[in-house]
Protein backbone atom coordinates (compact mmCIF):
# COMPACT_ATOMS: atom_id res chain seq x y z
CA UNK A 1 -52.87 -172.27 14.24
CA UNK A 2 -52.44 -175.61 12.50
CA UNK A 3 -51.58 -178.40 14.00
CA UNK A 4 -50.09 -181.45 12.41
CA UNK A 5 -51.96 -184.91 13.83
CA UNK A 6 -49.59 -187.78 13.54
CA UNK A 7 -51.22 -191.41 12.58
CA UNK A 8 -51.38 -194.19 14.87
CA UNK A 9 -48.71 -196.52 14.58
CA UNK A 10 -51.14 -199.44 13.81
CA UNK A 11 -52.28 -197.10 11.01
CA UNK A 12 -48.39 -196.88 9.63
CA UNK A 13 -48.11 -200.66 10.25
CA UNK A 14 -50.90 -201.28 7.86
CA UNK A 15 -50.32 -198.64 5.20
CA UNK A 16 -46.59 -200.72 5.06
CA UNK A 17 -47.87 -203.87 4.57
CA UNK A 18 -50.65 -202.84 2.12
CA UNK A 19 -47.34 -201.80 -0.13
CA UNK A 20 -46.09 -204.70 0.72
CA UNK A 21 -49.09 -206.69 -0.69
CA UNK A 22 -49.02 -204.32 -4.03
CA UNK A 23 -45.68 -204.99 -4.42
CA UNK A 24 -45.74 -209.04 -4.10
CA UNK A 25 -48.35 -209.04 -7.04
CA UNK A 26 -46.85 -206.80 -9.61
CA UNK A 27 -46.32 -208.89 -12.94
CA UNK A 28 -42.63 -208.83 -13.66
CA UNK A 29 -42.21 -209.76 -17.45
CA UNK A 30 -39.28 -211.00 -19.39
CA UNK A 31 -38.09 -210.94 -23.33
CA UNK A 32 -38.16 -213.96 -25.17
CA UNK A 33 -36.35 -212.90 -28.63
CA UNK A 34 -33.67 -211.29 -26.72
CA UNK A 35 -30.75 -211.83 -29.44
CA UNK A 36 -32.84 -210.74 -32.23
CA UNK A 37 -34.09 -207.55 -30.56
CA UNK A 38 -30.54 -206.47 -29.50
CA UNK A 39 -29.59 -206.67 -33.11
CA UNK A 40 -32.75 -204.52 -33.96
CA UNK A 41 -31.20 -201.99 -31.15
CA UNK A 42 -27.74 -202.14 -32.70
CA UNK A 43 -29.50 -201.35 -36.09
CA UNK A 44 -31.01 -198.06 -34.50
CA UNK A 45 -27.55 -196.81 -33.89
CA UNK A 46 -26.61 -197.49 -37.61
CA UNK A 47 -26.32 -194.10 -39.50
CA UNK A 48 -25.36 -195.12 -43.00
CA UNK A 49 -26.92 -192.51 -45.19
CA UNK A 50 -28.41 -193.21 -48.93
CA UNK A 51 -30.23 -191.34 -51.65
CA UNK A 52 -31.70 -193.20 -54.41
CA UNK A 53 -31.97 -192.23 -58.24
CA UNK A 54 -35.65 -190.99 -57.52
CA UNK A 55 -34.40 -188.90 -54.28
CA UNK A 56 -32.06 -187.48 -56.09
CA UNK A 57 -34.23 -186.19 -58.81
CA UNK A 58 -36.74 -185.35 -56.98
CA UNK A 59 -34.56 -183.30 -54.28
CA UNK A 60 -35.31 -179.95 -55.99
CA UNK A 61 -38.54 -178.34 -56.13
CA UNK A 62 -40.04 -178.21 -59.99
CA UNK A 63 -41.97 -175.08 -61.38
CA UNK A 64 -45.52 -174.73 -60.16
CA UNK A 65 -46.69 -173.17 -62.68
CA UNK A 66 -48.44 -170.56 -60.74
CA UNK A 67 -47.00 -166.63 -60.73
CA UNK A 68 -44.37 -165.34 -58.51
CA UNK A 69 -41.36 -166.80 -56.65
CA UNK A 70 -40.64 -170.59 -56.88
CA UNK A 71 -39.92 -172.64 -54.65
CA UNK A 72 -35.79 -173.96 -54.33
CA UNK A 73 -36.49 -177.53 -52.73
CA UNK A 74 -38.93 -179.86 -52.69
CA UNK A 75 -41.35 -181.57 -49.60
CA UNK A 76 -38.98 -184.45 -49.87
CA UNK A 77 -35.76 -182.01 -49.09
CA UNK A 78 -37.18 -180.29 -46.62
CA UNK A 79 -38.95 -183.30 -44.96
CA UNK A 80 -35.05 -185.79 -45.12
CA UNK A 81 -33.79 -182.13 -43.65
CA UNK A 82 -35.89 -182.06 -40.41
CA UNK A 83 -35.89 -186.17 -39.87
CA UNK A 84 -32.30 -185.48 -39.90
CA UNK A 85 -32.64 -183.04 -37.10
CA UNK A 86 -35.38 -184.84 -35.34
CA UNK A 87 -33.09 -187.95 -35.11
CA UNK A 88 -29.97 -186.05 -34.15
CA UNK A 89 -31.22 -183.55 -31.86
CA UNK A 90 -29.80 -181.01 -33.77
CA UNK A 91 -30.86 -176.95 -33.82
CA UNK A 92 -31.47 -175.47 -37.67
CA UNK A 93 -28.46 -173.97 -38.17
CA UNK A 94 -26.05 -177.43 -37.73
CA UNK A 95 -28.91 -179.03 -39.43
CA UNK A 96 -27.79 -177.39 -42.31
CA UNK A 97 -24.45 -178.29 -41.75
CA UNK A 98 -24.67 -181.89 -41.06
CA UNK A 99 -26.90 -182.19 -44.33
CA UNK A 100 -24.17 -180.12 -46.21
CA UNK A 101 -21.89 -182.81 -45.11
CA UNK A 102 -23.75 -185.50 -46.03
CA UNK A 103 -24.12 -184.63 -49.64
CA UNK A 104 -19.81 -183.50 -50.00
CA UNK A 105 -19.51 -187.60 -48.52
CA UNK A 106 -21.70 -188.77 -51.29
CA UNK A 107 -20.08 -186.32 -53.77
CA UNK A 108 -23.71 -185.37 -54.91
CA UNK A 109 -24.21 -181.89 -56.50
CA UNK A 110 -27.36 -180.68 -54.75
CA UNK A 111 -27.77 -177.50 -52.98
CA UNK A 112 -28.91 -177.60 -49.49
CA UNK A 113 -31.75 -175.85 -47.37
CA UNK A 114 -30.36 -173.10 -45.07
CA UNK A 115 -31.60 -173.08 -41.74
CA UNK A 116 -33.87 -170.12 -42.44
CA UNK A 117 -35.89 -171.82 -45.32
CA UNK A 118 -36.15 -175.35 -42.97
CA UNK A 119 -37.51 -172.82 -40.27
CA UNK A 120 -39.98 -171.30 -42.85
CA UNK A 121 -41.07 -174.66 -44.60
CA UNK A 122 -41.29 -176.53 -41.23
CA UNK A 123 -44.31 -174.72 -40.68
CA UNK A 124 -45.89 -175.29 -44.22
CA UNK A 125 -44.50 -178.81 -45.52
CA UNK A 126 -46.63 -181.87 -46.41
CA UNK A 127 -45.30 -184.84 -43.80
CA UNK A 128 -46.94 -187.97 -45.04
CA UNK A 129 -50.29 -188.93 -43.10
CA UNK A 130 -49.40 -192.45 -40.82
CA UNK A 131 -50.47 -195.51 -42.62
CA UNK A 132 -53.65 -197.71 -41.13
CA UNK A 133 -52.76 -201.13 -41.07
CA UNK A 134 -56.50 -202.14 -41.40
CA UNK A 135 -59.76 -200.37 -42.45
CA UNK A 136 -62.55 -199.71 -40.09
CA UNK A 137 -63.12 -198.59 -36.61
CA UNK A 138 -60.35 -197.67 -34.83
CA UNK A 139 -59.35 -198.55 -30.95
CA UNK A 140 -57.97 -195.66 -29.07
CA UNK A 141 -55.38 -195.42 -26.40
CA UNK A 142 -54.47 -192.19 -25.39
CA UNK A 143 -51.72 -190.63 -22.73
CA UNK A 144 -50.87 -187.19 -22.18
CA UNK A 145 -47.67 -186.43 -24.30
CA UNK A 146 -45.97 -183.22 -21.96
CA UNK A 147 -45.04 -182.40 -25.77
CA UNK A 148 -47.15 -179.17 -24.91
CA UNK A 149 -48.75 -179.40 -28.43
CA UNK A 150 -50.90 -175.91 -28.57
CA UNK A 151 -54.85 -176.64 -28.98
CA UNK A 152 -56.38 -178.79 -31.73
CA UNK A 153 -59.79 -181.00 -31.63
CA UNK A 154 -57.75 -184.08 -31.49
CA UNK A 155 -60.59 -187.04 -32.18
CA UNK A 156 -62.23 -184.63 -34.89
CA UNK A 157 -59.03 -185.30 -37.16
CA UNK A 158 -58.79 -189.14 -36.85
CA UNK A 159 -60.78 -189.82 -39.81
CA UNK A 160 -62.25 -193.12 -38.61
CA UNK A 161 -64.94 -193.91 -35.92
CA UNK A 162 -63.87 -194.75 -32.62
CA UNK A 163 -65.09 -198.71 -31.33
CA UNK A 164 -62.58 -198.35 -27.88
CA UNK A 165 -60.89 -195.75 -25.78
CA UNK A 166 -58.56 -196.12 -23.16
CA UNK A 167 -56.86 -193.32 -21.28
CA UNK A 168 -56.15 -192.61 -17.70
CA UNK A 169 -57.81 -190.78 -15.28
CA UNK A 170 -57.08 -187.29 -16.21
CA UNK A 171 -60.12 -187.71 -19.07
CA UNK A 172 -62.33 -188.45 -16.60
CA UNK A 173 -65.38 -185.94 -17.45
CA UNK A 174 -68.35 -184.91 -19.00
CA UNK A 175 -66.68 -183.71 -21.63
CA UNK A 176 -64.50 -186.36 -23.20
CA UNK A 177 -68.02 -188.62 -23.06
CA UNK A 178 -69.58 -186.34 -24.99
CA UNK A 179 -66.76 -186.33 -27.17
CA UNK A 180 -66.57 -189.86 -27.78
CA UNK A 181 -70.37 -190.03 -28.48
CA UNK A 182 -69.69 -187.73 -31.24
CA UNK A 183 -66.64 -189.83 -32.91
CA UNK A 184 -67.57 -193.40 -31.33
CA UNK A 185 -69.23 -196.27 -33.26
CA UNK A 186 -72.88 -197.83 -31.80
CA UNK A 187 -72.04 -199.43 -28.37
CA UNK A 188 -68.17 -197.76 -28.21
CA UNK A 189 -66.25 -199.36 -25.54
CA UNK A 190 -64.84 -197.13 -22.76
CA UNK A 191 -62.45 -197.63 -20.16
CA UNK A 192 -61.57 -194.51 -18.07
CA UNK A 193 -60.97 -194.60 -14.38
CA UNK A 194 -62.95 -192.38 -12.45
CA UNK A 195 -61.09 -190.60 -9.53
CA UNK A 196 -60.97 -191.62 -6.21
CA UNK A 197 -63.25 -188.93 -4.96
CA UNK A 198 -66.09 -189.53 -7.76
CA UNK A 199 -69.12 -190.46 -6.59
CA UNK A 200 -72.47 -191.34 -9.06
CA UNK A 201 -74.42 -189.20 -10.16
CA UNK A 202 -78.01 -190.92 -10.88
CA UNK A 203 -79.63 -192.22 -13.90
CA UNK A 204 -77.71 -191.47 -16.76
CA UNK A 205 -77.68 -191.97 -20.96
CA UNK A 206 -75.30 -192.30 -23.03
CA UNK A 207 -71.54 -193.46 -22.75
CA UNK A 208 -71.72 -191.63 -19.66
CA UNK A 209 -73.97 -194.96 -18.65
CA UNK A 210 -70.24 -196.89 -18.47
CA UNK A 211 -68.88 -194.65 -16.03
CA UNK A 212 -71.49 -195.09 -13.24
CA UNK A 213 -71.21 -198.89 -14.40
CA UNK A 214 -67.71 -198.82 -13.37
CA UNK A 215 -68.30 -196.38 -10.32
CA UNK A 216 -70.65 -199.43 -9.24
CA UNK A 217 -68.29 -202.18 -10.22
CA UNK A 218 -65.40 -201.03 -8.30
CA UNK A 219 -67.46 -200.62 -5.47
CA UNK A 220 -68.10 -204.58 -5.24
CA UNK A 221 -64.80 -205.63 -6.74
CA UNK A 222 -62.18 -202.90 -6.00
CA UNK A 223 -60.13 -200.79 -8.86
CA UNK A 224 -57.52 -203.23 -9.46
CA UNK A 225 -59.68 -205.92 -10.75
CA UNK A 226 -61.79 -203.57 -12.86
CA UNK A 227 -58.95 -202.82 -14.56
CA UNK A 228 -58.21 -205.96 -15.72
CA UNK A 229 -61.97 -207.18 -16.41
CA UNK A 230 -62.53 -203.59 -18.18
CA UNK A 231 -58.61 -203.68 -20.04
CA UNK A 232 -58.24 -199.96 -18.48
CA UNK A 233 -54.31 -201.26 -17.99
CA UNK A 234 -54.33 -201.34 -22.23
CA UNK A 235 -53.74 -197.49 -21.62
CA UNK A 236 -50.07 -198.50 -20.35
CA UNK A 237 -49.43 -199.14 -24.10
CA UNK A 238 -49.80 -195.21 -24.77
CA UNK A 239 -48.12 -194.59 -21.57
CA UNK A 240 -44.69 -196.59 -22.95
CA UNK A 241 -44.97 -195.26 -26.45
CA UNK A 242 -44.48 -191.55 -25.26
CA UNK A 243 -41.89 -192.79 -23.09
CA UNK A 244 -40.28 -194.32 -25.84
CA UNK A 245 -40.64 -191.13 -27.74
CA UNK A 246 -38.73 -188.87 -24.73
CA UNK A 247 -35.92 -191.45 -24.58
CA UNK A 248 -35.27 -191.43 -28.13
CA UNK A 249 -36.22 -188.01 -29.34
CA UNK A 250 -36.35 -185.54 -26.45
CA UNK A 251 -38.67 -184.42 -23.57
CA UNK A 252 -39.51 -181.31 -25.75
CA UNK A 253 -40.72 -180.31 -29.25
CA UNK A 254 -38.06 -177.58 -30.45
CA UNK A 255 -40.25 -175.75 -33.32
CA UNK A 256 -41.70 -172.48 -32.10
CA UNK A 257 -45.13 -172.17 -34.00
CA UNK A 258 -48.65 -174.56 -33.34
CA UNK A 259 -47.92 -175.74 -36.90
CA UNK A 260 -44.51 -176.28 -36.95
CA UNK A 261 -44.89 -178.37 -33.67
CA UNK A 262 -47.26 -180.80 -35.15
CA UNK A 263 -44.94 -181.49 -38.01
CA UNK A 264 -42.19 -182.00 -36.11
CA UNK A 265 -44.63 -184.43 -33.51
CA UNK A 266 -45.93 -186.21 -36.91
CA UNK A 267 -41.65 -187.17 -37.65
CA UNK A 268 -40.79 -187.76 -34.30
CA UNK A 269 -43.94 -190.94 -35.02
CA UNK A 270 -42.35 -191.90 -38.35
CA UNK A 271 -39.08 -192.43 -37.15
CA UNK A 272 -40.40 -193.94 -33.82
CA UNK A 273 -42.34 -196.76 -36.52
CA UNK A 274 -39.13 -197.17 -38.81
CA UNK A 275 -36.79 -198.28 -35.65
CA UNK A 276 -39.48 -200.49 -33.97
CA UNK A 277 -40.02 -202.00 -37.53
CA UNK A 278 -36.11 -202.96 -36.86
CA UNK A 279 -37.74 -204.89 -34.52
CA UNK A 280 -38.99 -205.18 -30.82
CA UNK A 281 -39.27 -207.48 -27.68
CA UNK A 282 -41.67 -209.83 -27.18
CA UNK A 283 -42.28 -210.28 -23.42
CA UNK A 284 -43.67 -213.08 -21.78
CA UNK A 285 -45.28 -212.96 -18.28
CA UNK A 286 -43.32 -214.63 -15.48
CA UNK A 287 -44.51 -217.14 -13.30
CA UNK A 288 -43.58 -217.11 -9.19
């Protein structure tokens, strides 16, 4: 038989208050350029469509050169096609539609992809890698997406060494040290919290050294102000990206197929960077 063992009330009392005391110190921010980024959020909204000369020409697919069937439409079709549907939430079939419609508006000749070719070529077609604003090192925040992207050695395929990485405490193990010894400069930077139940585990080498440094340091200091002496809370900048990325695009990835799904992931990011190019807030902590 179980029995259910109700807290003291003194224990309830102070369980309140210690929410009360969490709440009283949360930083509440406010937005400074507030006119300009409402324009850059009425500019999101704006769907005016346009295909320049070069767009144009290069909308169908030239010969290869190589034997057999040829290809109808280009990358650049095919890629306009599914940013289309991306944007829109739209399934294949009225992506075809809506793109049909687009070109009778802007009386252009061109053919357009049915929804069986933008299925096929989804899986295959080049999407632009994301541009680097700088060279060197990279630092990495990461948050779990819920996109329920199928498998992959994520940090193998950056292509640049690692000098920070934040995430939350869901990468909390063995593992993801290990992995970040493989991809991380000399003297990488790591910021993961360790759950509430972890305890040390001796000696140690390697980044896995940081962790029992911070197992140690919240022990004298608490969690809260580890985070901000480490800059663990830096991981709440991956943590509002994917939210953005829900909002604006959907909770879910509609391709099918592991390849298809990391195209469509890679668009959902280039449109994301185009609209917060349009502009974004700029927040300013506010005093009590």
């Amino acid at each position: 038989m179980l029995l259910e063992v109700q807290p003291p009330e003194t224990t309830k009392m102070a369980a309140r208050t210690k929410s009360k005391v969490t709440l009283k110190y949360k930083t509440k921010y406010r937005v400074r350029n507030w006119a300009a980024y409402e324009k850059s959020l009425c500019r999101r909204g704006d769907i005016t469509v346009w295909f320049d000369d070069d767009a144009v020409a290069s909308w169908n697919a030239g010969a290869s050169g190589l034997p057999g069937g040829q290809q109808e439409y280009s990358d650049l079709a095919i890629l306009t096609s599914l940013t289309l549907r991306s944007l829109f939430h739209l399934g294949l079939r009225q992506t075809e539609g809506f793109v049909a419609s687009l070109m009778r508006l802007m009386r252009l000749e061109l053919s357009v992809p049915d929804h069986t070719t933008l299925s096929r070529r989804g899986r295959t077609g080049d999407v632009p890698s994301l541009p680097r604003k700088a060279d060197g090192p990279i630092h990495l925040v990461i948050d779990s997406t819920g996109l329920k992207i199928v498998g992959g050695d994520l940090l193998g395929r950056l292509g640049a060494p690692v000098a920070s990485f934040r995430a939350d405490g869901a990468y909390d193990s063995r593992a993801v040290y290990a992995a970040l010894t493989a991809v991380g400069t000399p003297g990488i930077d790591i910021a993961i919290p360790p759950r509430r139940t972890a305890s040390s585990s001796g000696p140690s080498v390697g980044t896995w050294q940081q962790r029992e440094a911070a197992l140690l340091r919240i022990d004298e200091v608490g969690r809260r102000q580890w985070r901000k002496e480490s800059g663990a809370h830096q991981q709440a900048r991956a943590e509002n990206g994917m939210g953005r990325f829900k909002q604006i695009l959907g909770p879910r990835l509609r391709s099918r197929s592991e390849n298809g799904q990391r195209r469509e992931a890679m668009i959902g990011v280039h449109i994301l960077n185009r609209m917060t190019d349009l502009g974004m807030p700029e927040s300013e902590a506010m005093r009590n």
